[in-house]
N, C-alpha and C. Protein backbone atom coordinates (compact mmCIF):
# COMPACT_ATOMS: atom_id res chain seq x y z
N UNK A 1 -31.71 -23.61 -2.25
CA UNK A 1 -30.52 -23.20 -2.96
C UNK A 1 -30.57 -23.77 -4.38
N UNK A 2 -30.29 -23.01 -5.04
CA UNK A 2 -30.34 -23.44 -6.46
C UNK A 2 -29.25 -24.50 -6.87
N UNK A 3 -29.12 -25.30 -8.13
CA UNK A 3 -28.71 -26.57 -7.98
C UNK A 3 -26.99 -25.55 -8.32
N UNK A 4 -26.62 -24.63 -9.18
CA UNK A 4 -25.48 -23.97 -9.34
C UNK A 4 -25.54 -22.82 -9.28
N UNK A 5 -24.43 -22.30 -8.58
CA UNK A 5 -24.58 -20.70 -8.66
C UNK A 5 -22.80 -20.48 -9.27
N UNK A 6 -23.11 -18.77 -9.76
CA UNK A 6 -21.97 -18.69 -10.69
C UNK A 6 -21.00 -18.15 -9.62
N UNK A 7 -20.18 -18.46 -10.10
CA UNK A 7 -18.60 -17.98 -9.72
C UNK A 7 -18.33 -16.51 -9.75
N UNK A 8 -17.87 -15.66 -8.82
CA UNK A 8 -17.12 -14.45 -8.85
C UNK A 8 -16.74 -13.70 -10.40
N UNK A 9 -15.68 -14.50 -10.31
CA UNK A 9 -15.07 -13.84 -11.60
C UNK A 9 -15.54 -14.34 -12.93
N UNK A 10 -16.59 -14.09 -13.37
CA UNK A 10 -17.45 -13.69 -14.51
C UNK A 10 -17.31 -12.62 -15.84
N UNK A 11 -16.53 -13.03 -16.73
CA UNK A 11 -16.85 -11.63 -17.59
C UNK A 11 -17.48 -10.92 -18.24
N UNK A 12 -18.83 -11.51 -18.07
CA UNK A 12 -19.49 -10.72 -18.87
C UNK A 12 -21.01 -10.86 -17.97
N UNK A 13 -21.99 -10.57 -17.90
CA UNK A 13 -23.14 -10.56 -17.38
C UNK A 13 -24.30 -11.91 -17.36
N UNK A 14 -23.71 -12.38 -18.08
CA UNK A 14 -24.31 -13.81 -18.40
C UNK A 14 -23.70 -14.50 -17.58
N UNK A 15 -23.42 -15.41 -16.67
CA UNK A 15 -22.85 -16.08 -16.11
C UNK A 15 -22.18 -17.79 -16.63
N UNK A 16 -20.92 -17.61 -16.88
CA UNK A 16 -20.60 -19.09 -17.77
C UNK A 16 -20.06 -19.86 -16.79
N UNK A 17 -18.92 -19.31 -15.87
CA UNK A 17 -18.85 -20.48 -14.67
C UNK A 17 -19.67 -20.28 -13.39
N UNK A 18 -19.63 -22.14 -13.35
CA UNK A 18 -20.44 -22.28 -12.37
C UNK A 18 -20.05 -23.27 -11.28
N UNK A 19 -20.37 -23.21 -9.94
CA UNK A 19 -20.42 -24.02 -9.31
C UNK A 19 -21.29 -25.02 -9.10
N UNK A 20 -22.01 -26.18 -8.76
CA UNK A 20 -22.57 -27.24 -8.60
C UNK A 20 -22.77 -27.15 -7.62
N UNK A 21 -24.08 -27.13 -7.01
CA UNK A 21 -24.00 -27.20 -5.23
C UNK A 21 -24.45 -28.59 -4.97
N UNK A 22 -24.81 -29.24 -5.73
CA UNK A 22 -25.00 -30.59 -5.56
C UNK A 22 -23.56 -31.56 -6.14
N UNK A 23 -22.40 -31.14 -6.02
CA UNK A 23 -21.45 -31.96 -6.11
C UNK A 23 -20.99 -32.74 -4.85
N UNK A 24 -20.36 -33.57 -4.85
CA UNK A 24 -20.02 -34.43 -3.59
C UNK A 24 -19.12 -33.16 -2.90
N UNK A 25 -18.92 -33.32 -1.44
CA UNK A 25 -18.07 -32.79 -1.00
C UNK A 25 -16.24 -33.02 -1.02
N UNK A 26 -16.30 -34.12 -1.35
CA UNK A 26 -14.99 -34.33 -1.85
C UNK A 26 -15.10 -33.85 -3.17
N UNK A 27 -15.49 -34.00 -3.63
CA UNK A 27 -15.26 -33.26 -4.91
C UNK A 27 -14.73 -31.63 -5.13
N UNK A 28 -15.95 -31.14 -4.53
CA UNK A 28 -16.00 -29.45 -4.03
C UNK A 28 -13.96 -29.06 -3.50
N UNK A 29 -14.26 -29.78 -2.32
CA UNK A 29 -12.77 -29.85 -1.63
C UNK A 29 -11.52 -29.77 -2.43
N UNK A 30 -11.94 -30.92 -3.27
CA UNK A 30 -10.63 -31.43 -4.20
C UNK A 30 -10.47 -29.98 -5.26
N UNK A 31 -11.60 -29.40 -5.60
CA UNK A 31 -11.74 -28.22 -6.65
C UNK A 31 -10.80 -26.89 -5.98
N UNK A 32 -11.61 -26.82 -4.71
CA UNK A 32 -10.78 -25.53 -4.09
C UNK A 32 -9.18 -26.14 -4.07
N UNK A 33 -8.86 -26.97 -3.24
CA UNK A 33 -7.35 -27.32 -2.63
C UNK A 33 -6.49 -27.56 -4.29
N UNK A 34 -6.85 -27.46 -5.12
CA UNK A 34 -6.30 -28.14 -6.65
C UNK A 34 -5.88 -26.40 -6.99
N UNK A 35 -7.04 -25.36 -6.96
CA UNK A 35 -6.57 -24.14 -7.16
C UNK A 35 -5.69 -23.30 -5.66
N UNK A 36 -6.15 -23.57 -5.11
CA UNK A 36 -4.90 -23.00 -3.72
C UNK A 36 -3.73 -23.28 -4.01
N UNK A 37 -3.69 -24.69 -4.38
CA UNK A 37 -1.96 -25.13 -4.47
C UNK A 37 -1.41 -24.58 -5.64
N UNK A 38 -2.73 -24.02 -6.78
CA UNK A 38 -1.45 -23.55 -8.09
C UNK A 38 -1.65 -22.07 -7.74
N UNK A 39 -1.96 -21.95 -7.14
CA UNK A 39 -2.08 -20.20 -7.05
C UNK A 39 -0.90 -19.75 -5.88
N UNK A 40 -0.90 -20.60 -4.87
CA UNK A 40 0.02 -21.23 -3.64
C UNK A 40 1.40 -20.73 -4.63
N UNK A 41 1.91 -21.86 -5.34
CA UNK A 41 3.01 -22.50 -6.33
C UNK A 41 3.59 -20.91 -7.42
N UNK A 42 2.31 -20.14 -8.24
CA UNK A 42 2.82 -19.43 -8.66
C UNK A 42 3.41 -18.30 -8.01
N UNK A 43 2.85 -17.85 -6.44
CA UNK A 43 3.05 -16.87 -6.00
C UNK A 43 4.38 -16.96 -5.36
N UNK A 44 4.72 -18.39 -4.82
CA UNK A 44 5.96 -18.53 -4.49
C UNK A 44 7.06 -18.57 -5.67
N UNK A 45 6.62 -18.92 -6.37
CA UNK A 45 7.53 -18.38 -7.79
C UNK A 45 7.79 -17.01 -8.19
N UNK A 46 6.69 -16.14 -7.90
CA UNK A 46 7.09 -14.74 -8.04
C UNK A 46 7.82 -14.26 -6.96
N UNK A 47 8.03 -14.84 -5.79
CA UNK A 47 8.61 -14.55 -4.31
C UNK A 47 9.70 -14.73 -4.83
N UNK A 48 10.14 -15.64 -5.51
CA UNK A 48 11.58 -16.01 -5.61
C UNK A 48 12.20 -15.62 -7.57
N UNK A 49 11.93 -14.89 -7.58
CA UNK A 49 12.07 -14.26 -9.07
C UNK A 49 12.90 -12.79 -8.64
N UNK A 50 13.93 -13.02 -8.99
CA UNK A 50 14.95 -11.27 -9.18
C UNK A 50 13.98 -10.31 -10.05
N UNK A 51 13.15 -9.58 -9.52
CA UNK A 51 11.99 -8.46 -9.67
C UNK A 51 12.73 -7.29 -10.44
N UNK A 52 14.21 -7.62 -10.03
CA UNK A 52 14.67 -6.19 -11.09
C UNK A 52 15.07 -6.99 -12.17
N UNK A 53 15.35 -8.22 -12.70
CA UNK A 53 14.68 -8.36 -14.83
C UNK A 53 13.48 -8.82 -15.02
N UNK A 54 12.22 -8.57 -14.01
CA UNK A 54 11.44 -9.07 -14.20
C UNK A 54 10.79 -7.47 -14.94
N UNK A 55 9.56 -8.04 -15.80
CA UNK A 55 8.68 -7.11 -16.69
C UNK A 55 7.33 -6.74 -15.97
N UNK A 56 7.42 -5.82 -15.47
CA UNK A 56 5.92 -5.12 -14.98
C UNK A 56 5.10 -6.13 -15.24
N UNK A 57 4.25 -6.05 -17.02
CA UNK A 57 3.31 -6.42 -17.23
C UNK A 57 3.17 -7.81 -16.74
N UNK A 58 4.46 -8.92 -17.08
CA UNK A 58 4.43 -9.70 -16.72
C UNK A 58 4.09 -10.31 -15.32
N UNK A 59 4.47 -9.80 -14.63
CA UNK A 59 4.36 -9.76 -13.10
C UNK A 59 2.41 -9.78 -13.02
N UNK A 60 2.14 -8.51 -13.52
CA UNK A 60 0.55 -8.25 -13.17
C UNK A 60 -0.06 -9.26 -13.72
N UNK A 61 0.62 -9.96 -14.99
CA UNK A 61 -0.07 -11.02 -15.67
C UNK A 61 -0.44 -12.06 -14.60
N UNK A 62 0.34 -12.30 -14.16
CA UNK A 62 1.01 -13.58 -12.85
C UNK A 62 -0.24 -13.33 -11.82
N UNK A 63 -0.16 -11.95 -11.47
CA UNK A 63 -0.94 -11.66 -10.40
C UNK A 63 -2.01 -12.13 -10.18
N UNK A 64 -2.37 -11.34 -11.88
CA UNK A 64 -3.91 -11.36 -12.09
C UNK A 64 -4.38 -13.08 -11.78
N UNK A 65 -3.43 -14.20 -12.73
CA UNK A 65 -3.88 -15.38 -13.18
C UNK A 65 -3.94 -16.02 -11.64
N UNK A 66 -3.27 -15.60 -10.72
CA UNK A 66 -3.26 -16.32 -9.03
C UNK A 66 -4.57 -15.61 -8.33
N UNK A 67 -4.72 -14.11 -8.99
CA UNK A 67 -6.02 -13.69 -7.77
C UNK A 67 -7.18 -14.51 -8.91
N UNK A 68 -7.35 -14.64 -9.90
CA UNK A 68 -8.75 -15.46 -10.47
C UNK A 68 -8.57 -16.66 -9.55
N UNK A 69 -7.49 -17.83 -9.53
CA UNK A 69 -7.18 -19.27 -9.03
C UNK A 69 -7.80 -19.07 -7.57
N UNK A 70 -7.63 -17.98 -6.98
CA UNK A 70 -8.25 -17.52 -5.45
C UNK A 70 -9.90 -17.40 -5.35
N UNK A 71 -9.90 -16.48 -6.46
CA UNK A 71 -11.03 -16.05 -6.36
C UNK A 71 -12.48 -17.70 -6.58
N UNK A 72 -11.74 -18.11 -7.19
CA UNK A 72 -12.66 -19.59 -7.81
C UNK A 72 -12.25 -20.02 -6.52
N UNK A 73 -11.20 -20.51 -6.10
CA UNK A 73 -11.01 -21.65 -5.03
C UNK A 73 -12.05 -21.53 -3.45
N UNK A 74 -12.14 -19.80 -3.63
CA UNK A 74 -13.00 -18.88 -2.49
C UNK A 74 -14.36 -19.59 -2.95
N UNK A 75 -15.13 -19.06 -4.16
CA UNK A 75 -16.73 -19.28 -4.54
C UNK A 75 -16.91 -21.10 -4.17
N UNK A 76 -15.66 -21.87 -4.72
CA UNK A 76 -16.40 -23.11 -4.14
C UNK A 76 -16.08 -23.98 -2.70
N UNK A 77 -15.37 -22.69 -1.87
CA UNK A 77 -15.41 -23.24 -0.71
C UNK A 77 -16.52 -22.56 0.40
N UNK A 78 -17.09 -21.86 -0.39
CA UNK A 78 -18.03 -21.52 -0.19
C UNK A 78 -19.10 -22.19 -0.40
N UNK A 79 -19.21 -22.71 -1.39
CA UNK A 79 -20.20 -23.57 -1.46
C UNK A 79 -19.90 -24.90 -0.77
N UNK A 80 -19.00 -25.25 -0.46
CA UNK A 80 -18.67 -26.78 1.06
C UNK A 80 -18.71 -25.78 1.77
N UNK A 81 -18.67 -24.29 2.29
CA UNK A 81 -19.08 -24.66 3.66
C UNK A 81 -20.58 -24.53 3.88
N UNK A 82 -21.15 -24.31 2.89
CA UNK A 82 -22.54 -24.23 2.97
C UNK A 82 -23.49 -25.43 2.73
N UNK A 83 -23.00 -26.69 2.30
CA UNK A 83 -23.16 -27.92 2.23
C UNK A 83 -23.02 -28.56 3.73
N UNK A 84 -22.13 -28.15 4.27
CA UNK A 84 -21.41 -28.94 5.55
C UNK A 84 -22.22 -28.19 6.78
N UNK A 85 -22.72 -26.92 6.21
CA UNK A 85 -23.99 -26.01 7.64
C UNK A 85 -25.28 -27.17 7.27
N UNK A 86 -25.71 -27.83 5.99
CA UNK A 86 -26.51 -28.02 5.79
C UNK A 86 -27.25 -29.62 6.52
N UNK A 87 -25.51 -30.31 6.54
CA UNK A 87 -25.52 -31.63 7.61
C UNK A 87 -25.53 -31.61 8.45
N UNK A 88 -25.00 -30.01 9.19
CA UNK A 88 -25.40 -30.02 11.00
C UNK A 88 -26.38 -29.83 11.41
């Protein structure tokens, strides 16, 4: 396995984020659970937002910024669980 592999959400073809597959596993852990909880936090904020003065765009803005926080929190728990196949 290569020492980093890139992250999902990438914009352009070059790859700028990356994961570390040689980071500690607490570390890894602490990365995913740090984005769950703000992605967690905003979505329950849009749960509880009166949707009729809320602004379309705004909303999708929201969306968008919680499915990236997912999408990262996904690529590096992916990489602990592939660390943690690697100790059994």
């Amino acid at each position: 396995m290569s020492s980093q592999i890139s992250m999902t959400h990438n914009e352009d073809s070059i790859p700028v984020l990356l994961v570390s597959t040689e980071a500690p596993l607490d570390v890894l852990h602490t990365s995913a659970a740090s984005r769950f909880l703000v992605a967690t936090q905003m979505m329950e904020s849009l749960a509880s937002l009166d949707i009729s003065s809320a602004k379309g765009a705004d909303l999708q803005q929201l969306a968008h910024a919680a499915a990236i926080l997912l999408r990262d929190a996904c690529d590096v728990m992916d990489v602990l669980g592939r660390q943690i196949q690697k100790l059994v």
